[in-house]
Structure formats: C-alpha cells, structure tokens
N, C-alpha and C. Protein backbone atom coordinates (compact mmCIF):
# COMPACT_ATOMS: atom_id res chain seq x y z
N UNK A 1 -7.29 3.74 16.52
CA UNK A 1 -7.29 4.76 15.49
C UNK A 1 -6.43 5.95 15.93
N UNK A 2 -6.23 7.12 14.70
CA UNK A 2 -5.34 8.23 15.42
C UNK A 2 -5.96 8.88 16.82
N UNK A 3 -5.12 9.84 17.00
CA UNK A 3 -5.24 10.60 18.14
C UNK A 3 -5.59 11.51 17.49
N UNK A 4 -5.79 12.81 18.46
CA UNK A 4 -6.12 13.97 17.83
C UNK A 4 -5.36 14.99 17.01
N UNK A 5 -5.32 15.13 16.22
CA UNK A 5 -4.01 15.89 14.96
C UNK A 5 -3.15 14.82 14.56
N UNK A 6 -3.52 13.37 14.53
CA UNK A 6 -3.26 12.57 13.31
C UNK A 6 -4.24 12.38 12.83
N UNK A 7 -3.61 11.82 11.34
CA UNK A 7 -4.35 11.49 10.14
C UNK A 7 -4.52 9.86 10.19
N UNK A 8 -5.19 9.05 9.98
CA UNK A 8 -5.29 7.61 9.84
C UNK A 8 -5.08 7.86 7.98
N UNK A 9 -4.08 6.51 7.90
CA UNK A 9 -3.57 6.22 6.62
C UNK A 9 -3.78 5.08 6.64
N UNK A 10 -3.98 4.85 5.17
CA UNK A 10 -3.65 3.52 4.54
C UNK A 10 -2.81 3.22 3.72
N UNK A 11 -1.68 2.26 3.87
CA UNK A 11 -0.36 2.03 2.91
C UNK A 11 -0.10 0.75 2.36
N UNK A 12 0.30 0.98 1.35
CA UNK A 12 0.24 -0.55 0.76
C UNK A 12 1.74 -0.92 0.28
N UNK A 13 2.81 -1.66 0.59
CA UNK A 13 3.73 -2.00 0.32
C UNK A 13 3.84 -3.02 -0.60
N UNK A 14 5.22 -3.27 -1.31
CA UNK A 14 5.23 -4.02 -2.77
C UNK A 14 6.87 -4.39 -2.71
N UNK A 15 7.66 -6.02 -2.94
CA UNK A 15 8.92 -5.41 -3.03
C UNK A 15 8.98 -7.09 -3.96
N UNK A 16 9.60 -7.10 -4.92
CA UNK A 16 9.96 -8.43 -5.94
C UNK A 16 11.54 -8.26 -6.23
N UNK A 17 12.48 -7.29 -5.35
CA UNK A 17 13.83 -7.73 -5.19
C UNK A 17 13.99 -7.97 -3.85
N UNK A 18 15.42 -9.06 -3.99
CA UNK A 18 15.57 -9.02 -2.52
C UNK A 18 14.97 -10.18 -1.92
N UNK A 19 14.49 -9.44 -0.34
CA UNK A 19 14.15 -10.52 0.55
C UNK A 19 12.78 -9.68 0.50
N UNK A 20 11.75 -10.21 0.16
CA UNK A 20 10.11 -8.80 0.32
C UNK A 20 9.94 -8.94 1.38
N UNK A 21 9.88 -9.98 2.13
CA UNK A 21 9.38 -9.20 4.06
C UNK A 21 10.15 -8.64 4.30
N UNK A 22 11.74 -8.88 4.35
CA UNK A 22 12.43 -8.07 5.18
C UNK A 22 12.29 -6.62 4.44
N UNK A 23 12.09 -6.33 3.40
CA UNK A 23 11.97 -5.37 2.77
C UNK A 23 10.97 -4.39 3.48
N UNK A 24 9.84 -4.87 3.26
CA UNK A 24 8.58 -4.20 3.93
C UNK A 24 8.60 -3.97 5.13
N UNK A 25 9.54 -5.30 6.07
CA UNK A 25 9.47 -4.84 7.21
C UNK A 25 10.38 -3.61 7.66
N UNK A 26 11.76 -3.39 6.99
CA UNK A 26 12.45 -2.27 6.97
C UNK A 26 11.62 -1.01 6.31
N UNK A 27 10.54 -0.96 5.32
CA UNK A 27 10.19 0.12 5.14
C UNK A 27 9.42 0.55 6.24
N UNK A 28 8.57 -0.45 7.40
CA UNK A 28 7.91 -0.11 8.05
C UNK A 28 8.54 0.78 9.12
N UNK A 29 9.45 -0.14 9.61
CA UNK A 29 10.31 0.58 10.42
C UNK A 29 10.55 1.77 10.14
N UNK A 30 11.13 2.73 9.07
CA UNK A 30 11.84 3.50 8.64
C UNK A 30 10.92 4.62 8.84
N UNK A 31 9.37 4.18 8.79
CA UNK A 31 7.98 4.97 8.59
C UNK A 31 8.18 5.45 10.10
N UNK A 32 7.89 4.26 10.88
CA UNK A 32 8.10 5.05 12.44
C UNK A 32 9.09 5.82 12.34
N UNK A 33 10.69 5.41 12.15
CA UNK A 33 11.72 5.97 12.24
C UNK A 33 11.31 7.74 12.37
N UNK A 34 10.37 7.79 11.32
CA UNK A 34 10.00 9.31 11.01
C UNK A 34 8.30 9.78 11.63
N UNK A 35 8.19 9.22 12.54
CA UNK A 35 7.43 9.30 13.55
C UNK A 35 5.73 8.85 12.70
N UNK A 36 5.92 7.90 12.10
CA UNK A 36 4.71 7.36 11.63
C UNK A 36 4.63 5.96 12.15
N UNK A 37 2.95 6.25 12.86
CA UNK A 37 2.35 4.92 13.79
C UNK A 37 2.42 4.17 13.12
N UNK A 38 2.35 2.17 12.96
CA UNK A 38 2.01 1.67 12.42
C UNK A 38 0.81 1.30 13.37
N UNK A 39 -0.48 1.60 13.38
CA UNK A 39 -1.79 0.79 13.81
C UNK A 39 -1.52 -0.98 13.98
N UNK A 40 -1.82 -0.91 12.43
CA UNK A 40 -1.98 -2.27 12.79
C UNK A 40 -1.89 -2.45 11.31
N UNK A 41 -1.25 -4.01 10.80
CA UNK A 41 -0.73 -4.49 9.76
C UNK A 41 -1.22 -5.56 9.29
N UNK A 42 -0.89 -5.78 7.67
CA UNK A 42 -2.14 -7.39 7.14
C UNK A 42 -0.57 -8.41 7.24
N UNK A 43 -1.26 -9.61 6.85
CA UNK A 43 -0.15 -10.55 6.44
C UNK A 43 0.91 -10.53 5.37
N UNK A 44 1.43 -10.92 5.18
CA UNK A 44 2.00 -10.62 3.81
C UNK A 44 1.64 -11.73 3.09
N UNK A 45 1.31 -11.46 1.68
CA UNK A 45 0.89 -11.83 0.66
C UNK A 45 1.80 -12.20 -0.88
N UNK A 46 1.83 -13.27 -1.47
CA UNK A 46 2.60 -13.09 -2.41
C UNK A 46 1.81 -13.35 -3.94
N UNK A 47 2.41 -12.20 -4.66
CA UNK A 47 1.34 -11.82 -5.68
C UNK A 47 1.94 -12.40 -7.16
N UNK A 48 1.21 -11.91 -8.63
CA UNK A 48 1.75 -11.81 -9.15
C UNK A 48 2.31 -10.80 -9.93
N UNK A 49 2.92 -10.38 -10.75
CA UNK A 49 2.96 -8.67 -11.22
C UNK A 49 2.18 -8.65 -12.33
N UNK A 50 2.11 -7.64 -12.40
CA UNK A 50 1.06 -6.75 -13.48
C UNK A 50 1.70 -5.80 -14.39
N UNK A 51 1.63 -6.08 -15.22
CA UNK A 51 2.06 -5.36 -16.56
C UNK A 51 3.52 -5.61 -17.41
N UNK A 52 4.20 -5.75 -16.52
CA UNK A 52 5.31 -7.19 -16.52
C UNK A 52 5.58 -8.37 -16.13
N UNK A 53 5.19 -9.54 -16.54
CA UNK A 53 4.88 -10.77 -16.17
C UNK A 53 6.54 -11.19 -15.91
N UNK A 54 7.26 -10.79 -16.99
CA UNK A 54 8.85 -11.63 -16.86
C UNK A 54 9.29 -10.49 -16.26
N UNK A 55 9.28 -11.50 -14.56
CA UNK A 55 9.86 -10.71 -13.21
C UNK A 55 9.50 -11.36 -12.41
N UNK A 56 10.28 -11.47 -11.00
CA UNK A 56 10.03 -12.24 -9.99
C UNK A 56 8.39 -11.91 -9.08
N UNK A 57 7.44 -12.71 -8.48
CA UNK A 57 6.20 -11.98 -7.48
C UNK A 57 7.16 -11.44 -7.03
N UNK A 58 5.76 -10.89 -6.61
CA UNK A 58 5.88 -9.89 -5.70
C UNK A 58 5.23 -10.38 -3.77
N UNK A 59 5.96 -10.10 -2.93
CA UNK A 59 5.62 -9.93 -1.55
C UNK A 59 4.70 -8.72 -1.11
N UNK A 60 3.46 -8.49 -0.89
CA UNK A 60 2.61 -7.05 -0.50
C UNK A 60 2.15 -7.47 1.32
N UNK A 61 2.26 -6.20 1.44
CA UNK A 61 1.46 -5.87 2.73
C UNK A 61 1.11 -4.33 2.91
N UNK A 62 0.25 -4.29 4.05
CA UNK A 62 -0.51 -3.27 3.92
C UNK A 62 -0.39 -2.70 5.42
N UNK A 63 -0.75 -1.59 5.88
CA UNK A 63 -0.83 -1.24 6.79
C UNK A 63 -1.73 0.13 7.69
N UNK A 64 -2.20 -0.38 8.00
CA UNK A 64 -2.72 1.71 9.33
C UNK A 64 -2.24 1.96 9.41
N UNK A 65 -1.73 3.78 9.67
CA UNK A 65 -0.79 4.05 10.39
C UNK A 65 -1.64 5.48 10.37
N UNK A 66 -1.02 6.21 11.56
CA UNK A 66 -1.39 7.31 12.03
C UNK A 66 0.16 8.77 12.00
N UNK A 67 -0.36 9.95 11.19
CA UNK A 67 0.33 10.30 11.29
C UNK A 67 -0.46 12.12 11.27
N UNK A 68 1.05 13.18 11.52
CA UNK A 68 0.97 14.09 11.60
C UNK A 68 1.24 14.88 10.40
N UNK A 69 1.90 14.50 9.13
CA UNK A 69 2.32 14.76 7.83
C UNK A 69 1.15 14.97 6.83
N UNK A 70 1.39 16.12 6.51
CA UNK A 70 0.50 16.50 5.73
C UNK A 70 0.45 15.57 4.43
N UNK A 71 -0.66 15.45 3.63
CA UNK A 71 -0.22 14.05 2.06
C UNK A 71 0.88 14.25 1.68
N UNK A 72 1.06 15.01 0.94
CA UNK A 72 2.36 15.76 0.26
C UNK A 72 3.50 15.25 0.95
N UNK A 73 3.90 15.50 2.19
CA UNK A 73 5.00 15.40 2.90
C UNK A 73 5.17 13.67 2.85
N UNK A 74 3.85 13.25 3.32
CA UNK A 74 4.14 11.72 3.64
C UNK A 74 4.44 10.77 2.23
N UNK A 75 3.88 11.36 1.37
CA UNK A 75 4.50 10.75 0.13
C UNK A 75 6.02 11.30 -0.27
N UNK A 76 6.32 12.12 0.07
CA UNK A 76 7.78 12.50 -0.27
C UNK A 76 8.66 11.67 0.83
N UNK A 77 8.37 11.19 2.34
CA UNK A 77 8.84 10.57 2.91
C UNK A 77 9.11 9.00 2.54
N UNK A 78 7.69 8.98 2.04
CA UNK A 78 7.58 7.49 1.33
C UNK A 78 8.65 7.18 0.25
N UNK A 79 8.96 8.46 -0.76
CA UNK A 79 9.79 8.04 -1.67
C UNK A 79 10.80 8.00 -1.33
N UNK A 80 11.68 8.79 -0.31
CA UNK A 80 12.57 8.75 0.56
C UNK A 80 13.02 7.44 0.58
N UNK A 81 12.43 7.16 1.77
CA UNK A 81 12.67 5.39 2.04
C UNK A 81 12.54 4.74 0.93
N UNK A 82 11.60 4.83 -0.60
CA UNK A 82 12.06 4.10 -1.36
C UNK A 82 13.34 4.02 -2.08
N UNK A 83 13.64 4.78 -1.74
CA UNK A 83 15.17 5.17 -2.88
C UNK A 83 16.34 5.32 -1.92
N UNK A 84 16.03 5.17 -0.48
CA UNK A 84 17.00 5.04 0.53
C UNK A 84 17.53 2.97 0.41
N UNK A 85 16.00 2.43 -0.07
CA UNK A 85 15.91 1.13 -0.30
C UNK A 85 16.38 0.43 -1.47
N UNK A 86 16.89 1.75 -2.41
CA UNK A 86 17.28 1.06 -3.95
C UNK A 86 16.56 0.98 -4.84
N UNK A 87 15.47 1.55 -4.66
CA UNK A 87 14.49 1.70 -5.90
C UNK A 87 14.94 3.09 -6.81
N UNK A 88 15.23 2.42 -8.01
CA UNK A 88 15.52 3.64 -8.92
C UNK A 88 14.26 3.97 -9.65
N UNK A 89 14.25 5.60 -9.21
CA UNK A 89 13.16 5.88 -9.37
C UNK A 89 13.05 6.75 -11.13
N UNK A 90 13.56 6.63 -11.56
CA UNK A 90 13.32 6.82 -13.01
C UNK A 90 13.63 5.42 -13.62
N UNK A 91 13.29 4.32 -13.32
CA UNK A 91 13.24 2.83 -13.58
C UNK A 91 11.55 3.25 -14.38
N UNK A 92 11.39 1.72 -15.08
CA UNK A 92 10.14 1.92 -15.74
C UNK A 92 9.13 1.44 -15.09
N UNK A 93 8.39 1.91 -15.50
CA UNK A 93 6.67 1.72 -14.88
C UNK A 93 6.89 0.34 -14.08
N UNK A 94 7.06 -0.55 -14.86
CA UNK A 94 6.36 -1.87 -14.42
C UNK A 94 7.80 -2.95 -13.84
N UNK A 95 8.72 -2.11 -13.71
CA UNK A 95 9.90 -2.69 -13.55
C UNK A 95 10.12 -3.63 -11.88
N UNK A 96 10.90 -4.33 -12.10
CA UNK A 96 10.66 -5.01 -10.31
C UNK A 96 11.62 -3.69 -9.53
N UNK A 97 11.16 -4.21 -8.06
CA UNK A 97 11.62 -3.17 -7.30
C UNK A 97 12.25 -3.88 -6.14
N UNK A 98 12.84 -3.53 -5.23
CA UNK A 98 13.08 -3.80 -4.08
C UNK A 98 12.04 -3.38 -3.01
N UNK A 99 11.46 -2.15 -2.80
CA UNK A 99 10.18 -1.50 -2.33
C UNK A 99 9.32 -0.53 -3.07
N UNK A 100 8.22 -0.87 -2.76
CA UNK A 100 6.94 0.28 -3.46
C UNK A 100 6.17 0.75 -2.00
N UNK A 101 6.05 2.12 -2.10
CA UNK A 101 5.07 2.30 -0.39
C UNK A 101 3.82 3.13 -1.19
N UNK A 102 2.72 2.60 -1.44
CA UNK A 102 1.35 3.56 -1.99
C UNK A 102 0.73 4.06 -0.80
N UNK A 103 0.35 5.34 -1.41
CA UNK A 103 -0.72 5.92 0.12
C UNK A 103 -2.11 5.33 -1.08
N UNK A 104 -2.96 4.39 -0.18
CA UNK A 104 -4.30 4.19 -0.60
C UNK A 104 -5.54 5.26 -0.58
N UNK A 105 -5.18 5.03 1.20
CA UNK A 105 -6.31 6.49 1.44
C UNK A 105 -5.07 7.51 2.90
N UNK A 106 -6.00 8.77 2.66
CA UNK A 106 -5.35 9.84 3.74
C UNK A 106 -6.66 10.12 4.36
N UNK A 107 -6.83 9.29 5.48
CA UNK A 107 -8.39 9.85 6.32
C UNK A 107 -9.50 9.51 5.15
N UNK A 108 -10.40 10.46 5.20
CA UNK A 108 -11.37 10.38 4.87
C UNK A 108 -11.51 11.29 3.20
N UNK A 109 -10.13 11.86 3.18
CA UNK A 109 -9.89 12.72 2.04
C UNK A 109 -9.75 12.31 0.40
N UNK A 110 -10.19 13.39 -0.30
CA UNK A 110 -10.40 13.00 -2.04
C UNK A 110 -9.35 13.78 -2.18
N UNK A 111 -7.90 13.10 -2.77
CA UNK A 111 -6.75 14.36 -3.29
C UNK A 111 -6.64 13.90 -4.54
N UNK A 112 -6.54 14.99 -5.15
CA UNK A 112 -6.43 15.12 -6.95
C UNK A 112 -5.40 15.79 -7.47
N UNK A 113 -4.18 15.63 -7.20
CA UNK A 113 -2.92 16.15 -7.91
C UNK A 113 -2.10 15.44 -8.72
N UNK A 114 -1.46 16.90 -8.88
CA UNK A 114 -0.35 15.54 -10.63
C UNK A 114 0.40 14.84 -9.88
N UNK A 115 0.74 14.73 -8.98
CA UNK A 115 1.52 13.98 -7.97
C UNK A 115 1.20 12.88 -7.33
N UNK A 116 -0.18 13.21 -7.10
CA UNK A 116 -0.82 12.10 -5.44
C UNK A 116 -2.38 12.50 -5.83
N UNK A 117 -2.72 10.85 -6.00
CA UNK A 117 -4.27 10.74 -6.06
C UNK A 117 -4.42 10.17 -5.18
N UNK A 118 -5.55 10.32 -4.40
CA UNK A 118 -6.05 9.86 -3.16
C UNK A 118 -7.58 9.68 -2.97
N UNK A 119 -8.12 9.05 -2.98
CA UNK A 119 -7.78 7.71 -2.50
C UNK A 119 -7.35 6.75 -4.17
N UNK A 120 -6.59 6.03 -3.68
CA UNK A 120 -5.62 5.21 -5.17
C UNK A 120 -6.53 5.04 -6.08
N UNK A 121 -5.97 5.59 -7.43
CA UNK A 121 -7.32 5.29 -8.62
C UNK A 121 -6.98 3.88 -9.03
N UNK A 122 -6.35 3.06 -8.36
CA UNK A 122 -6.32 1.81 -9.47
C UNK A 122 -6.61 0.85 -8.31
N UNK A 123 -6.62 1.12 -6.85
CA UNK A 123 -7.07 0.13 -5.80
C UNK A 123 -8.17 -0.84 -5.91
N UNK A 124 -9.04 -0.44 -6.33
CA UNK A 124 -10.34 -1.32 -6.58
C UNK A 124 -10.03 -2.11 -7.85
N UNK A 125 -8.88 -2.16 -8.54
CA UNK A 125 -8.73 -3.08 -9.86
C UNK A 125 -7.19 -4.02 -9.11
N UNK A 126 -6.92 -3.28 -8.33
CA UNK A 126 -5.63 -4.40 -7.43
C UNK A 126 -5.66 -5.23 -6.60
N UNK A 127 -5.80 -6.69 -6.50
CA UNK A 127 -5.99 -7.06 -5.15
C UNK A 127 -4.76 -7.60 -4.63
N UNK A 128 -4.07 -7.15 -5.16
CA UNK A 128 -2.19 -7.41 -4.42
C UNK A 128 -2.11 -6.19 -3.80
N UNK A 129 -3.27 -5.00 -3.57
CA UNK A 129 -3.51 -3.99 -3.06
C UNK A 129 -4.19 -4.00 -1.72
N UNK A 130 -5.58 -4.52 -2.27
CA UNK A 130 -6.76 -4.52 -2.05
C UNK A 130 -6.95 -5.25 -0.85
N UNK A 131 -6.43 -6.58 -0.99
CA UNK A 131 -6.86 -7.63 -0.17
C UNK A 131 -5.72 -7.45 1.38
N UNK A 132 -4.38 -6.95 1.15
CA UNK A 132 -4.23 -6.67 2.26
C UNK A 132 -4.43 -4.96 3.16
N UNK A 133 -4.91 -4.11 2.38
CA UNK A 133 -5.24 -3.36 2.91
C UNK A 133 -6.92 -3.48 3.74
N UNK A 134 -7.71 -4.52 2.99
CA UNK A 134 -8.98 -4.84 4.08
C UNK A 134 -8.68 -5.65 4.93
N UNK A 135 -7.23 -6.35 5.19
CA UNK A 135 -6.58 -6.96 6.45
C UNK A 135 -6.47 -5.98 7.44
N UNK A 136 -5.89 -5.18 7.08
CA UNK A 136 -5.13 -4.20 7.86
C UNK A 136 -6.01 -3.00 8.69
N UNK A 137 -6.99 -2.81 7.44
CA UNK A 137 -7.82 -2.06 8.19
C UNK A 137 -9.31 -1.88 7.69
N UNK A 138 -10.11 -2.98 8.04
CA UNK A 138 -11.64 -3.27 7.59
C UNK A 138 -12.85 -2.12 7.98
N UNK A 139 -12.57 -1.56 8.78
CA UNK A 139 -13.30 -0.79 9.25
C UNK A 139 -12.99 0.73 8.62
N UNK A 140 -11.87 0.99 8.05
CA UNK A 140 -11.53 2.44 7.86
C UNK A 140 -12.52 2.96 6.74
N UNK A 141 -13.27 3.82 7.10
CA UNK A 141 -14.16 5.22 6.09
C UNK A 141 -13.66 5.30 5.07
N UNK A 142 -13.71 5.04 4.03
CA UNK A 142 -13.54 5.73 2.92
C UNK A 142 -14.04 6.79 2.05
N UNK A 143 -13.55 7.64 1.64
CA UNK A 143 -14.52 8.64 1.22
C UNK A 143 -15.89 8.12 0.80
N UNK A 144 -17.15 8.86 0.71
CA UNK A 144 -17.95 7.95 0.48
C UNK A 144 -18.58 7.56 1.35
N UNK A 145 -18.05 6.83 2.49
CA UNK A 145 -18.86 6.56 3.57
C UNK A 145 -18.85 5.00 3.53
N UNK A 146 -18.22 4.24 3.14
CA UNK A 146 -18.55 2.87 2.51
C UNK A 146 -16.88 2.22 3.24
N UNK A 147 -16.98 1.48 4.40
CA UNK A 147 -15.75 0.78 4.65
C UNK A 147 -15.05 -0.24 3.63
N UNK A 148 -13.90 -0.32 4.30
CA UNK A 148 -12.82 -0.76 3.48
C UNK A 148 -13.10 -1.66 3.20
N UNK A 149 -13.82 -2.86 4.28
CA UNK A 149 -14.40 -4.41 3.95
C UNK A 149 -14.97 -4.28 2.90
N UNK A 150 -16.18 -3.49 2.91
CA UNK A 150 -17.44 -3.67 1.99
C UNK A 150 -16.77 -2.93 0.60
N UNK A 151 -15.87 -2.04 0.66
CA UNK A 151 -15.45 -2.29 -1.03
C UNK A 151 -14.31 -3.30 -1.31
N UNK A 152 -14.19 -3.78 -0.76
CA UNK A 152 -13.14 -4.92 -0.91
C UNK A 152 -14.55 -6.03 -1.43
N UNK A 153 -15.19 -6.60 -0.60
CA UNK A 153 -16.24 -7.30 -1.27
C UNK A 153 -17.01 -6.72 -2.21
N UNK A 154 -17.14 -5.62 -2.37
CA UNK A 154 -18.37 -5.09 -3.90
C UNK A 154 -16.90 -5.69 -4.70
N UNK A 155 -15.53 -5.55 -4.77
CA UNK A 155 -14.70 -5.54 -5.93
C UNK A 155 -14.78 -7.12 -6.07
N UNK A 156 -14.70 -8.12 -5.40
CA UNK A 156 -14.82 -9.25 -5.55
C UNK A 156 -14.99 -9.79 -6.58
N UNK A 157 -16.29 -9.67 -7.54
CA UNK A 157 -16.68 -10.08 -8.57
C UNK A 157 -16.18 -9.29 -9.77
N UNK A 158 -15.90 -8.12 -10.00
CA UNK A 158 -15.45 -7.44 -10.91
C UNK A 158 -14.27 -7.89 -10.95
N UNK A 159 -13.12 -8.26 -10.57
CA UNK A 159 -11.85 -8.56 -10.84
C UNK A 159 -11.34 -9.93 -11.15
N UNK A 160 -10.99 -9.62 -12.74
CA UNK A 160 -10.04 -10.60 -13.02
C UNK A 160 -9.29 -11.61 -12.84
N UNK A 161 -9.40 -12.21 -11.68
CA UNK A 161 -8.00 -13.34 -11.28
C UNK A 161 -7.34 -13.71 -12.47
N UNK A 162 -7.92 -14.05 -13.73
CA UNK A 162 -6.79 -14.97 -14.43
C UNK A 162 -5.73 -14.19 -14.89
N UNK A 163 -5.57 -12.70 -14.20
CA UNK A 163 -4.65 -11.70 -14.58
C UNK A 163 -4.01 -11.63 -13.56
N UNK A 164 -4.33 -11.69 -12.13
CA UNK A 164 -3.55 -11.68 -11.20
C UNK A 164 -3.53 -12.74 -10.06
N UNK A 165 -2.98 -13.43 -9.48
CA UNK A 165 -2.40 -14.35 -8.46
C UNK A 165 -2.29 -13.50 -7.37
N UNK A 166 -3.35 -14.10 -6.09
CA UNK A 166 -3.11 -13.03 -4.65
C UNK A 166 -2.97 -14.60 -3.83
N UNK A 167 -1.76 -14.88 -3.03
CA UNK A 167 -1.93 -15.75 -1.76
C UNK A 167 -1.40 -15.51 -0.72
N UNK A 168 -2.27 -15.26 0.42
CA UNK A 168 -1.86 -14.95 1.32
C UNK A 168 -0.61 -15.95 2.27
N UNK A 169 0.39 -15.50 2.32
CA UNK A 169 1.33 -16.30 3.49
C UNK A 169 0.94 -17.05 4.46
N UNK A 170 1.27 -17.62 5.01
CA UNK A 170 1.62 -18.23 6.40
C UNK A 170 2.06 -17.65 7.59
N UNK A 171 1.88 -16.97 8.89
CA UNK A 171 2.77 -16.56 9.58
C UNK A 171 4.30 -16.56 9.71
C-alpha cells in the first residue's frame, strides 16, 4: 500500500483502438513516467461496449497505484496521457477510443465535482470496470468501510450480463 503522503488509487483503463494492451500498458507507463506507483495490476480483460454496440471490444484493466497528486491534478494528468494517446476528447460519449484512464476511488475519499466523482458513480453497474479493479485491488476500503471484493460480490447479482460481455484474458 502507499507510503506516507501517498494516496492509494484505483484506475481503471479502457482502449477499443489500436493494440488495447499495448495501449494500457503505455498508459501505465506514462502514469509512472509522472511519478505514479503502479501497486499492483488485474489481467486484462476483453469486454463488450456499452452504449455503442457498433464498435470494436474493448481491452480493460485496472490498477493500484500510489500517488502524491492531489484528485484534481491526477485526473488532469490522466487526460493528458489520454490525448497524448489520441483520444479526441470532444469525440462522443460512447465513441471507441484508443485509451480511457477512470479514477474509481482516491483513498478512502467521497469527491463530488462537476468534473470528478469519486468514488465512480457508474462502477457498481460496470463490470468491464468492476471485475478488474477487484483483481487489482480486493482489499482496498472503500468509502463506507466495505472492501472492494465484497462490493464486487454484493454487485454480482444485480448486473445485467445480457448487456455486457466481461472475459478475462489469458496471460
């Protein structure tokens, strides 16, 4: 877990142009690049999309990471690298991408801005989200008090599959 004056994060990556691991794995990189830990990382997963069906899956992974960036900052870093990656960011909602980087959770924190909700309001309805962020990090607090495993399993039954396709990769 962090050290002292980092934050433990949770990030969820997304990329349906391209090559999606190498994608994710360059966004990861890029995260250290800017002095963000990666802890420890899920498999990658290949999904299906949501809200636009005519489009290629999607590749997701998820990750810990420990950092010194305040929310704000680390999401502006995040978009950084997305648009350093080719994601046009006045593209539409549901459009394919080359990379997506979500902050899930920041520590243990509830953020409510027009910008950055925290912890993700749509995580518990995603499991192209969901399922590799309780890879990545099962044990992490969530506000609440309730680990990442155990809402990953309360969501279990509430969610849809015949709307979304989650399979996890192969090494």
């Amino acid at each position: 877990m962090a050290t002292t004056g980092k934050e433990n994060v949770v990030l969820a990556f997304g990329s349906n142009l391209g090559d999606g691991k190498k994608n994710i794995e360059s966004a990861m990189a890029a995260l250290e690049e800017n002095g963000i830990a990666i802890v420890s990382r899920s498999s990658f997963y290949k999904t299906s999309p949501i809200g636009n069906p005519n489009q290629p899956d999607f590749i997701n992974a998820a990750a810990l990471a420990a950092t010194e960036l305040p929310s704000r900052s680390l999401m502006k870093l995040c978009k950084k690298i997305e648009a350093s990656m080719g994601r046009e960011i006045d593209a539409p909602r549901w459009s394919a991408r080359p990379i997506d980087i979500d902050i899930l959770l920041y520590g243990n924190h509830t953020i409510d801005t027009p910008d950055l909700i925290v912890p993700h309001p749509r995580m518990g309805e995603r499991m192209f989200a969901l399922a590799p962020a309780a890879e990545a990090a099962p044990h992490f607090m969530m506000p609440g008090g309730v680990t990442l495993i155990d809402f990953f399993n309360s969501r279990l039954e509430r969610i849809d599959f015949s709307k979304q396709t989650v399979e996890k990769l192969p090494c």
